[in-house]
C-alpha atoms as a PDB file:
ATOM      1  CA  UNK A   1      19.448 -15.092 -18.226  1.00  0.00           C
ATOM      2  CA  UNK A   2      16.331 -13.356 -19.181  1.00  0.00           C
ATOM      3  CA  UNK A   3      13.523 -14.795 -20.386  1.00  0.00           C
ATOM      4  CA  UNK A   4      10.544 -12.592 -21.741  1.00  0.00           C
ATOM      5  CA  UNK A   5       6.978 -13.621 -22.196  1.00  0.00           C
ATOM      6  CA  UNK A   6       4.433 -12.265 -23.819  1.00  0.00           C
ATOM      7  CA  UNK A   7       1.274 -11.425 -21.983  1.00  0.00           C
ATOM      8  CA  UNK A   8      -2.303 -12.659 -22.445  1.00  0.00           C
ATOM      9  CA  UNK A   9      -5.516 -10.840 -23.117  1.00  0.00           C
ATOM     10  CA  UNK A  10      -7.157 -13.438 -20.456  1.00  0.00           C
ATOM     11  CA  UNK A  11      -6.399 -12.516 -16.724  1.00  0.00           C
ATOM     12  CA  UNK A  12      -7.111 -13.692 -13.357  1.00  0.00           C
ATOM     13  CA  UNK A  13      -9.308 -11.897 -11.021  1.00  0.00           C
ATOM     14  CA  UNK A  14      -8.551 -10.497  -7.526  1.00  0.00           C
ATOM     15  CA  UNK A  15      -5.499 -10.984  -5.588  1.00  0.00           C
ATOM     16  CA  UNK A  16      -4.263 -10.298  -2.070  1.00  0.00           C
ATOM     17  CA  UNK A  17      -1.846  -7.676  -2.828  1.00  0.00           C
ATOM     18  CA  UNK A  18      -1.910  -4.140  -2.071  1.00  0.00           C
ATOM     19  CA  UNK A  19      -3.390  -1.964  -4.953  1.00  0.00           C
ATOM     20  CA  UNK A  20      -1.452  -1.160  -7.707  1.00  0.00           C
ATOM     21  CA  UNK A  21       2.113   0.780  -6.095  1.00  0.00           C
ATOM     22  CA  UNK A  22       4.271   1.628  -9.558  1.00  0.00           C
ATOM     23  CA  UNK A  23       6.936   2.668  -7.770  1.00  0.00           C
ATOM     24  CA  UNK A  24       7.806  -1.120  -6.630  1.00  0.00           C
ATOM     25  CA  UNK A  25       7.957  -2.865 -10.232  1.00  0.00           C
ATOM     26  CA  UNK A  26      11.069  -3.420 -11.483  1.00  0.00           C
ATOM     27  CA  UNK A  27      12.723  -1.291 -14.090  1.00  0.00           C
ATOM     28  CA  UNK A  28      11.672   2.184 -12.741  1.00  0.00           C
ATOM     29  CA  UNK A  29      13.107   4.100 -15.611  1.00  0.00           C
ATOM     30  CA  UNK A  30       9.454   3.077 -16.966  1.00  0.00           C
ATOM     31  CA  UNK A  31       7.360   4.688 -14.612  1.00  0.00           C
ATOM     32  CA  UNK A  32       6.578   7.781 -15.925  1.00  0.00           C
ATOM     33  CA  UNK A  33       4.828   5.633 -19.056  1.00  0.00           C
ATOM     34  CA  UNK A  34       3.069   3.359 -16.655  1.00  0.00           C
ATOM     35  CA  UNK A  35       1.717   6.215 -15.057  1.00  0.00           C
ATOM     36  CA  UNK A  36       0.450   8.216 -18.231  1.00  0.00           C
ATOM     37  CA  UNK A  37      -0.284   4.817 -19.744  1.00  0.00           C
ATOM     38  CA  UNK A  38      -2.589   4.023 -16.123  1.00  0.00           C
ATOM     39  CA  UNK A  39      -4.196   7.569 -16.192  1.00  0.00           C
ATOM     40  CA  UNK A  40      -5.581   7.200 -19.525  1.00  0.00           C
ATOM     41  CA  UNK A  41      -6.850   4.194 -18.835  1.00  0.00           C
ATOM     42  CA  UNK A  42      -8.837   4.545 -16.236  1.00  0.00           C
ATOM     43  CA  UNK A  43      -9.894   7.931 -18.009  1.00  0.00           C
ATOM     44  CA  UNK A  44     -11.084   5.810 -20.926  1.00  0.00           C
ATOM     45  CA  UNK A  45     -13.110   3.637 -18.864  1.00  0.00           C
ATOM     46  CA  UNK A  46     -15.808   6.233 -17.746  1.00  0.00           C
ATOM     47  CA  UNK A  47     -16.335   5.911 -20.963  1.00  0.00           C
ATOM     48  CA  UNK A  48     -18.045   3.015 -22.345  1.00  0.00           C
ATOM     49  CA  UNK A  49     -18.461   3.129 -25.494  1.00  0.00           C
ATOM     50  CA  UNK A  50     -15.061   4.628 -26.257  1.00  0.00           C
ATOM     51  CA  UNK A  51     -13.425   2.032 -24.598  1.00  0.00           C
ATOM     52  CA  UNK A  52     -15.339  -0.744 -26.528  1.00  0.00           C
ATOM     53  CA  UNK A  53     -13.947   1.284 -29.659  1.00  0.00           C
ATOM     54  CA  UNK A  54     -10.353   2.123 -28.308  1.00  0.00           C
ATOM     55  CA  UNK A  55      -9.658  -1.607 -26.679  1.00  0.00           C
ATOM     56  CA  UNK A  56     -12.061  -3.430 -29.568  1.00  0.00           C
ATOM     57  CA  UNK A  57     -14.077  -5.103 -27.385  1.00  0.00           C
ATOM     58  CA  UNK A  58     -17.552  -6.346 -27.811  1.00  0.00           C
ATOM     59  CA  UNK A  59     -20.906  -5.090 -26.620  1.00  0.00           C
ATOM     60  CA  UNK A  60     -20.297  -8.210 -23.374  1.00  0.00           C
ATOM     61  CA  UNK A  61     -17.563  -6.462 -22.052  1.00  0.00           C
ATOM     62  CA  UNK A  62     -18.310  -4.942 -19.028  1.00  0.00           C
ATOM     63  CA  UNK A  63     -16.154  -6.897 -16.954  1.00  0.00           C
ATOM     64  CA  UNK A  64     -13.067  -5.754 -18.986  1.00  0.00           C
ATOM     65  CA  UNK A  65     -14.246  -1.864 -18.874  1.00  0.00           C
ATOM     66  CA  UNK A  66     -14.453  -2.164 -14.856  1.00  0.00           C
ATOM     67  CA  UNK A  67     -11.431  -3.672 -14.485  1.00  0.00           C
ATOM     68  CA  UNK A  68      -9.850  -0.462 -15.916  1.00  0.00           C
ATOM     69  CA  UNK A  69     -11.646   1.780 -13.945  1.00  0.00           C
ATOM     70  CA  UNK A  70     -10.680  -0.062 -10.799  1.00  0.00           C
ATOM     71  CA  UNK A  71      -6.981  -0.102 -11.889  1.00  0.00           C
ATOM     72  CA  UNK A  72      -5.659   2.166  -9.572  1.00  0.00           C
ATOM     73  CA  UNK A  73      -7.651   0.474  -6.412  1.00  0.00           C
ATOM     74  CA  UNK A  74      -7.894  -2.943  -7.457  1.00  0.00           C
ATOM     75  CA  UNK A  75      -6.116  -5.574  -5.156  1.00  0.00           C
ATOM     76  CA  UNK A  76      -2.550  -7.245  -7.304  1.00  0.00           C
ATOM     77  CA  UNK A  77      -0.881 -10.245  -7.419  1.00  0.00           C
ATOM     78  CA  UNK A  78       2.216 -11.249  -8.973  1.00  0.00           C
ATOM     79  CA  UNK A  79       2.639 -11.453 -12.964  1.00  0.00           C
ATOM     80  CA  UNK A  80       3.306 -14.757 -13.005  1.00  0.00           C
ATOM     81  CA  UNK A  81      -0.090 -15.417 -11.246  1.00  0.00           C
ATOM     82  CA  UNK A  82      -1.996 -12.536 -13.203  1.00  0.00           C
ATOM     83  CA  UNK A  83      -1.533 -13.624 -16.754  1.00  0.00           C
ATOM     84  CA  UNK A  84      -3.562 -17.091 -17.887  1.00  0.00           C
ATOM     85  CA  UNK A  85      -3.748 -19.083 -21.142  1.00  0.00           C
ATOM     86  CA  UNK A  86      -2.688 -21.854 -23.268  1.00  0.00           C
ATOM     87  CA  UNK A  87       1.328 -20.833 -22.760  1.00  0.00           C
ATOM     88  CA  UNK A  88       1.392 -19.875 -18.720  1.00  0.00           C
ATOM     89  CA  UNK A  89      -0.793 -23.484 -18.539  1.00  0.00           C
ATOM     90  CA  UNK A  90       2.255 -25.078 -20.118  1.00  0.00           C
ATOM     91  CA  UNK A  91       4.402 -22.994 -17.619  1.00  0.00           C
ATOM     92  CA  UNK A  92       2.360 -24.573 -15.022  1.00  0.00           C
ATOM     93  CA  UNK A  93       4.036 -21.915 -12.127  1.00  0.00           C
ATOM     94  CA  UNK A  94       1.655 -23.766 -10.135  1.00  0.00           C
ATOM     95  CA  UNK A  95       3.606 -26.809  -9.584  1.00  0.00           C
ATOM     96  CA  UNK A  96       7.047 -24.739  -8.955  1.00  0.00           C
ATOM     97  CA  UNK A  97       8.597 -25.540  -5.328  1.00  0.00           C
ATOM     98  CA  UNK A  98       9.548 -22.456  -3.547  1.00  0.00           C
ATOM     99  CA  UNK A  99      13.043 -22.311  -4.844  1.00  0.00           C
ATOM    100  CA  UNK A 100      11.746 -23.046  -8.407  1.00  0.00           C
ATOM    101  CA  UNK A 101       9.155 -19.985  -7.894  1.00  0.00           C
ATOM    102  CA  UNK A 102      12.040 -17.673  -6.661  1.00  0.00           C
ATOM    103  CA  UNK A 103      14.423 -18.999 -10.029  1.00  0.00           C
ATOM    104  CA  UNK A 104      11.126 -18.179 -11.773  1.00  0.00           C
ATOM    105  CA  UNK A 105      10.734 -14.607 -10.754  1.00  0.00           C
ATOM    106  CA  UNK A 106      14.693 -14.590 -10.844  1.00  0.00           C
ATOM    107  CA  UNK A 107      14.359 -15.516 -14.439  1.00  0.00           C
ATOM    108  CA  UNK A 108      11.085 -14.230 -16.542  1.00  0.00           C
ATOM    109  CA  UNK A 109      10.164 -11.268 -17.565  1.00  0.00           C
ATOM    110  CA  UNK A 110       6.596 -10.948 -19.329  1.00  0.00           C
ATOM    111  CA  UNK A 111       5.754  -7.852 -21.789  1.00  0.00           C
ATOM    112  CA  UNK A 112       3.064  -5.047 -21.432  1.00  0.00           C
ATOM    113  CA  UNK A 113       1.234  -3.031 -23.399  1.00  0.00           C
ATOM    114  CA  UNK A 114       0.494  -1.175 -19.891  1.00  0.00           C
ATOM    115  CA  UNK A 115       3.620  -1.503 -18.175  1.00  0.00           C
ATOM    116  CA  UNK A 116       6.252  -2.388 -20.893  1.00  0.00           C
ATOM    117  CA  UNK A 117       7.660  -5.241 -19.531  1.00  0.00           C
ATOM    118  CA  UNK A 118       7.372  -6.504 -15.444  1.00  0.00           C
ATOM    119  CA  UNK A 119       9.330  -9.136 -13.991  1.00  0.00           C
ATOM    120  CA  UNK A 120       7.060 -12.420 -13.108  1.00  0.00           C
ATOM    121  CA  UNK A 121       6.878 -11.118  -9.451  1.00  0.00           C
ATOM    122  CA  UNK A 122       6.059  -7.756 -10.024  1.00  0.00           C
ATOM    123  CA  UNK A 123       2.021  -7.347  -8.405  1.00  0.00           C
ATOM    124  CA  UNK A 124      -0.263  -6.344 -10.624  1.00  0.00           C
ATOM    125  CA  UNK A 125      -3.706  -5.992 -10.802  1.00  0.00           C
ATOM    126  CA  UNK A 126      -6.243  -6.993 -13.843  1.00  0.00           C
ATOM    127  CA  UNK A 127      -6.842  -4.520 -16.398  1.00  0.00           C
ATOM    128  CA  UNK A 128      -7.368  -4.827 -20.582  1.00  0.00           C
ATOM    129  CA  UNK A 129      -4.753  -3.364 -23.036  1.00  0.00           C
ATOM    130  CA  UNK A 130      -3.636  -4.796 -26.135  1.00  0.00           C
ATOM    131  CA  UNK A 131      -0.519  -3.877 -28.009  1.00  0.00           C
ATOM    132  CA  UNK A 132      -1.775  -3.269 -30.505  1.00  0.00           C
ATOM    133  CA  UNK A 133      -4.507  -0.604 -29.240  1.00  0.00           C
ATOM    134  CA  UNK A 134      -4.364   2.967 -29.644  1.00  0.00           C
ATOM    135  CA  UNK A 135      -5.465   5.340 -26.760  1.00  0.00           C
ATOM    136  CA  UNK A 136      -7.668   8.383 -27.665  1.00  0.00           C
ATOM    137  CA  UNK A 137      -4.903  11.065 -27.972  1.00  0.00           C
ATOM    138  CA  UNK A 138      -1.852   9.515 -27.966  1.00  0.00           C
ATOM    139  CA  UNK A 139       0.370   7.641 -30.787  1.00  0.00           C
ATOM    140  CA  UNK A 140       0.672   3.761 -31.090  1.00  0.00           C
ATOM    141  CA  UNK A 141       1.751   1.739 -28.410  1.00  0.00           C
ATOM    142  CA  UNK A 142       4.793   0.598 -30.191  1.00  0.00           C
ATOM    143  CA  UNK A 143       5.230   4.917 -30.901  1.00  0.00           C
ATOM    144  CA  UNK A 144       4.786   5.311 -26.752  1.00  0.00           C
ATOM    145  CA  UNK A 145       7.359   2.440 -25.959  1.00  0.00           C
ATOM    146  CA  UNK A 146      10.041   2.143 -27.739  1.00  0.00           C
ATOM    147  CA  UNK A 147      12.636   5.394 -26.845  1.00  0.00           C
ATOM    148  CA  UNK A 148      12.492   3.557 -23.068  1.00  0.00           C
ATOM    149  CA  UNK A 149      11.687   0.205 -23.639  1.00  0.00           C
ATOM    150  CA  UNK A 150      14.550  -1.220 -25.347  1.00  0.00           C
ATOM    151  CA  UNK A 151      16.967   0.563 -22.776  1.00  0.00           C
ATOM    152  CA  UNK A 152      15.329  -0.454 -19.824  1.00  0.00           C
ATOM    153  CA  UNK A 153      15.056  -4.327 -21.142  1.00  0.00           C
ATOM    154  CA  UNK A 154      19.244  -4.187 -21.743  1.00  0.00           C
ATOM    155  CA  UNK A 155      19.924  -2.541 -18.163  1.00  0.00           C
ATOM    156  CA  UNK A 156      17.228  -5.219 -16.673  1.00  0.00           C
ATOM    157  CA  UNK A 157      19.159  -8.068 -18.434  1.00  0.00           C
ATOM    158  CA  UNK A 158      22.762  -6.642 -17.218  1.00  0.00           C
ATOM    159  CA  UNK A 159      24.636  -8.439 -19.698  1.00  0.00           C
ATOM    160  CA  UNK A 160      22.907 -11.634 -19.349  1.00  0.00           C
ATOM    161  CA  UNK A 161      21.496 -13.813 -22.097  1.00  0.00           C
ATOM    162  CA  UNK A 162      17.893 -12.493 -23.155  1.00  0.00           C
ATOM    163  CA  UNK A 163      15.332 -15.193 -24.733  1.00  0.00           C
ATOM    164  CA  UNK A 164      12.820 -13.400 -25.699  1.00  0.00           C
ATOM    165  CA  UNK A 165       9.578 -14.825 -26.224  1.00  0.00           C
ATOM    166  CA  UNK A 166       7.447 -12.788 -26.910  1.00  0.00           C
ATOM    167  CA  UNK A 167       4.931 -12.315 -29.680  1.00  0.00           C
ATOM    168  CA  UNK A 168       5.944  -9.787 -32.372  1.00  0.00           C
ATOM    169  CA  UNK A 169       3.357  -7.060 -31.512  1.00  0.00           C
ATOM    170  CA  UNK A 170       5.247  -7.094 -27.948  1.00  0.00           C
ATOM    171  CA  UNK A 171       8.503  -7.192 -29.141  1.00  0.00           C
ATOM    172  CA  UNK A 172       7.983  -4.114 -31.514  1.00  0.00           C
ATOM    173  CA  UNK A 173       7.272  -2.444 -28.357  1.00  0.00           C
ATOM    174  CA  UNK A 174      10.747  -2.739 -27.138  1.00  0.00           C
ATOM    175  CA  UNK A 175      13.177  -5.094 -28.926  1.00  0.00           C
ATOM    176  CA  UNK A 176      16.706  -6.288 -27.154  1.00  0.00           C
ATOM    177  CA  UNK A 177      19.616  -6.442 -29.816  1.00  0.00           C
ATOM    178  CA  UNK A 178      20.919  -9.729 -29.934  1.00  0.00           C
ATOM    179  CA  UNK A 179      18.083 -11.847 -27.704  1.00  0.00           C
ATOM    180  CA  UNK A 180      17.329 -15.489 -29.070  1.00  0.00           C
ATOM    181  CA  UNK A 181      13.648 -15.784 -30.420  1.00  0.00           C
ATOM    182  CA  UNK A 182      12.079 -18.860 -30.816  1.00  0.00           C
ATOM    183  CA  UNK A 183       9.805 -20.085 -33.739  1.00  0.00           C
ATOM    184  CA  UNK A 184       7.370 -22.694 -32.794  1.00  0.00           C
ATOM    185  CA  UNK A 185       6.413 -24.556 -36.684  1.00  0.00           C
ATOM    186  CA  UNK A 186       3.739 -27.435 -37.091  1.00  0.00           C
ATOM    187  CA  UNK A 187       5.280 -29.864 -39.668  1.00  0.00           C
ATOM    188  CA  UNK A 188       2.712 -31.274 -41.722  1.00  0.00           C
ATOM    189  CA  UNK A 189       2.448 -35.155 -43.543  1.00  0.00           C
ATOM    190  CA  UNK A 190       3.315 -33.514 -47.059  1.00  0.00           C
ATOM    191  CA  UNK A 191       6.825 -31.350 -45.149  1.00  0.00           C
ATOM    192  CA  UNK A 192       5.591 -28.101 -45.096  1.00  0.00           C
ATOM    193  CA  UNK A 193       5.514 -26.071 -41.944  1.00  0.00           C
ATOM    194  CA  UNK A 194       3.219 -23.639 -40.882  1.00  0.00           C
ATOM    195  CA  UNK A 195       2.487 -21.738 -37.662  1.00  0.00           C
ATOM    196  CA  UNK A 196      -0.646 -22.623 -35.599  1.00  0.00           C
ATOM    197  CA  UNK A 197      -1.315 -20.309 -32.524  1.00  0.00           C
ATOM    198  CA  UNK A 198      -2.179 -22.719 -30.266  1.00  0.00           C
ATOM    199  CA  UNK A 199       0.899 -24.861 -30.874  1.00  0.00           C
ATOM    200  CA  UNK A 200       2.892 -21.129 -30.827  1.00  0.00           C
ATOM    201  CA  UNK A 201       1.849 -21.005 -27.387  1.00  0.00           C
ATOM    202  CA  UNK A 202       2.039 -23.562 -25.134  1.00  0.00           C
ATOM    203  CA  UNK A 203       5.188 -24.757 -27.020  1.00  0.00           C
ATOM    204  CA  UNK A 204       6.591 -21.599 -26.202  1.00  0.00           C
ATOM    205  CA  UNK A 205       5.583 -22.315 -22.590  1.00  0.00           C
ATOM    206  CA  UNK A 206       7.020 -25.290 -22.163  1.00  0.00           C
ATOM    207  CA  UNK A 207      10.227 -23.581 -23.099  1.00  0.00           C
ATOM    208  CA  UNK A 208      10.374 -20.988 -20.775  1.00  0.00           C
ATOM    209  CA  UNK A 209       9.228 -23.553 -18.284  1.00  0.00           C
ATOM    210  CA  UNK A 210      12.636 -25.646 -18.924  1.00  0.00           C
ATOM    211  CA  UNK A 211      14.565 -22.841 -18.961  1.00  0.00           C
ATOM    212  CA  UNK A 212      13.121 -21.534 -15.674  1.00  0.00           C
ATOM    213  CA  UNK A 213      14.191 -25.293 -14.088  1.00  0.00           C
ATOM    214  CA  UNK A 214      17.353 -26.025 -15.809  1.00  0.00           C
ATOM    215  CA  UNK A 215      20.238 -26.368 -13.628  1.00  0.00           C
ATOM    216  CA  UNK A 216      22.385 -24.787 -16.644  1.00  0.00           C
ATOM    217  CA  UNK A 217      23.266 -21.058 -17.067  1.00  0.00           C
ATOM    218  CA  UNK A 218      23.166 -20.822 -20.880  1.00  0.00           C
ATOM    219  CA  UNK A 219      25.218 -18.530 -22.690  1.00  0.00           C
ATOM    220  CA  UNK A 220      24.172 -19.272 -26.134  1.00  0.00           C
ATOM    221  CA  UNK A 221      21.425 -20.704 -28.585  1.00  0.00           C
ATOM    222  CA  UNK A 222      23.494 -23.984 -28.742  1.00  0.00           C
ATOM    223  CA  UNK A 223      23.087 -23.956 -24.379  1.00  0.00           C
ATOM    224  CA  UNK A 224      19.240 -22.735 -24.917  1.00  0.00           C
ATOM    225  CA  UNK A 225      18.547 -25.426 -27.495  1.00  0.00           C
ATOM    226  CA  UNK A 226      20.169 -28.197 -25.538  1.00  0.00           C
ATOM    227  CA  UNK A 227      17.739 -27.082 -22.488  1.00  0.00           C
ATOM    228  CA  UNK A 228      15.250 -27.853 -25.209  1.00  0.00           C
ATOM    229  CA  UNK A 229      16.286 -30.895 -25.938  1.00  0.00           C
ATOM    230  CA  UNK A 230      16.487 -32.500 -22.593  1.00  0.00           C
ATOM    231  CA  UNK A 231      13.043 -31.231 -22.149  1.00  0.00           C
ATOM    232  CA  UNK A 232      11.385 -33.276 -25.179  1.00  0.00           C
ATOM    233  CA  UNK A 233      11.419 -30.184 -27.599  1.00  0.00           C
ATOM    234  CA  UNK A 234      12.353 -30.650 -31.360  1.00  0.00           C
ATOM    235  CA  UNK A 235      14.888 -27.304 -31.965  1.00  0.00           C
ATOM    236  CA  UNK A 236      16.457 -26.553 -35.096  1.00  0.00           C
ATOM    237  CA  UNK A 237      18.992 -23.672 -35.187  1.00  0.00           C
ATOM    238  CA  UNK A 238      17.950 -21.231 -37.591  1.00  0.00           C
ATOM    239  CA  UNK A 239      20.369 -18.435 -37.560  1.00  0.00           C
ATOM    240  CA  UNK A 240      23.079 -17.422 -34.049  1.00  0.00           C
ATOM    241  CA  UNK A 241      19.715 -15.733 -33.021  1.00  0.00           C
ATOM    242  CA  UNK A 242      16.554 -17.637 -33.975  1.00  0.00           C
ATOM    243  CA  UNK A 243      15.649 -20.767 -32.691  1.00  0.00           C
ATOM    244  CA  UNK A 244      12.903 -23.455 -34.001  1.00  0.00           C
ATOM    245  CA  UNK A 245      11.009 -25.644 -32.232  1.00  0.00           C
ATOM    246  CA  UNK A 246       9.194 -28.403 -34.296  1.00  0.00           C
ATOM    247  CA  UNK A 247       5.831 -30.022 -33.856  1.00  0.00           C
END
């Protein structure tokens, strides 16, 4: 099984890895992106302004600029450790035991607007790219992606059920035919249901965080929603590949 996460704008600092080494993430067929993808980046960032404009970030953002200049020298850490926020504080890889950790990088994948997709183990270091950004020079994200994405994500998953997670700006980046998505809807007093991002999030995390731990191999939405289950989650089957989770 492969589970895919989205990433989050928010990012922990430093690390005690090795700076940034491409050629020892997994799915290598990606490589020559991450590298163009890297290069422009740290391009950008000598420029301030333009990278304020390209990454829409505010006037405060210095922090976020030098992190992109320092991409290429910066020290890493694994994904799992990297990426921060409402969902990966529901995933709580904190608490994991050492087998649960190695299930966990065994297990999750988490998208990239950088790097396209790493597994949770891959080391990374800090940097700022959204999805949904646009480099000076070069198409859309989603444009720059998806002829390698998609194949990379099938040959990483090897046949294996794919859950994918992700939010849909990441998953336009590279979608897997066939993977489960999940739906996370707030039910309100008068029945309707609506989305609310925080909700999205760490409902989403607490997902991947049972299906990281299960014991189970599922094959199938019906195995994926009973993982749910066990773990207090409120699933409705929408469709053989969409999955809801109620609040």
């Amino acid at each position: 099984m492969l589970v895919l996460l989205p990433p989050s704008e928010t990012k922990s600092d430093g690390g005690a890895g090795l700076p940034l080494d491409l050629d020892v993430l997994a799915m290598p067929q990606l490589t020559p992106v991450r590298d163009k993808l890297a290069t422009e980046l740290v391009q950008l960032a000598t420029d301030p302004d333009a990278s304020r404009a390209a990454l829409g970030l505010g006037k405060g953002a210095d922090a976020e600029i030098a992190r992109n200049a320092a991409l290429r020298t910066a020290p890493t850490r694994p994904a799992l450790e990297r990426y921060t926020g409402v969902l990966y504080d529901a995933l709580d890889a904190k608490s994991f035991t050492k087998a649960q950790r190695a299930k966990a990088y065994a297990r999750l994948g988490i998208g990239s607007a950088l790097f396209g997709a790493v597994r949770a183990g891959d080391p990374i270091p800090a940097y700022r790219l959204s999805g949904g950004s646009k480099l000076p020079g070069l198409p859309t994200l989603a444009a720059v992606w998806r002829d390698v994405l998609p194949e990379a994500l099938l040959a990483e998953a090897a046949g294996e059920l794919v859950v994918d997670l992700r939010s849909g700006t990441y998953q336009q980046l590279g979608r897997v035919p066939g993977a489960i998505t999940a739906n996370v809807l707030t039910e309100h007093p008068d029945g309707t249901r609506t989305v609310v991002s925080h909700f999205n999030k760490h409902h989403k995390g607490l997902l991947a965080r049972a299906l990281v731990l299960t014991r189970a191999e599922p094959a199938d939405i019906r195995a994926v929603a009973r993982v749910a289950e066990k773990a207090g989650l409120r699933t409705e089957i929408a469709s053989p590949t969409e999955l809801l989770i109620i609040t």
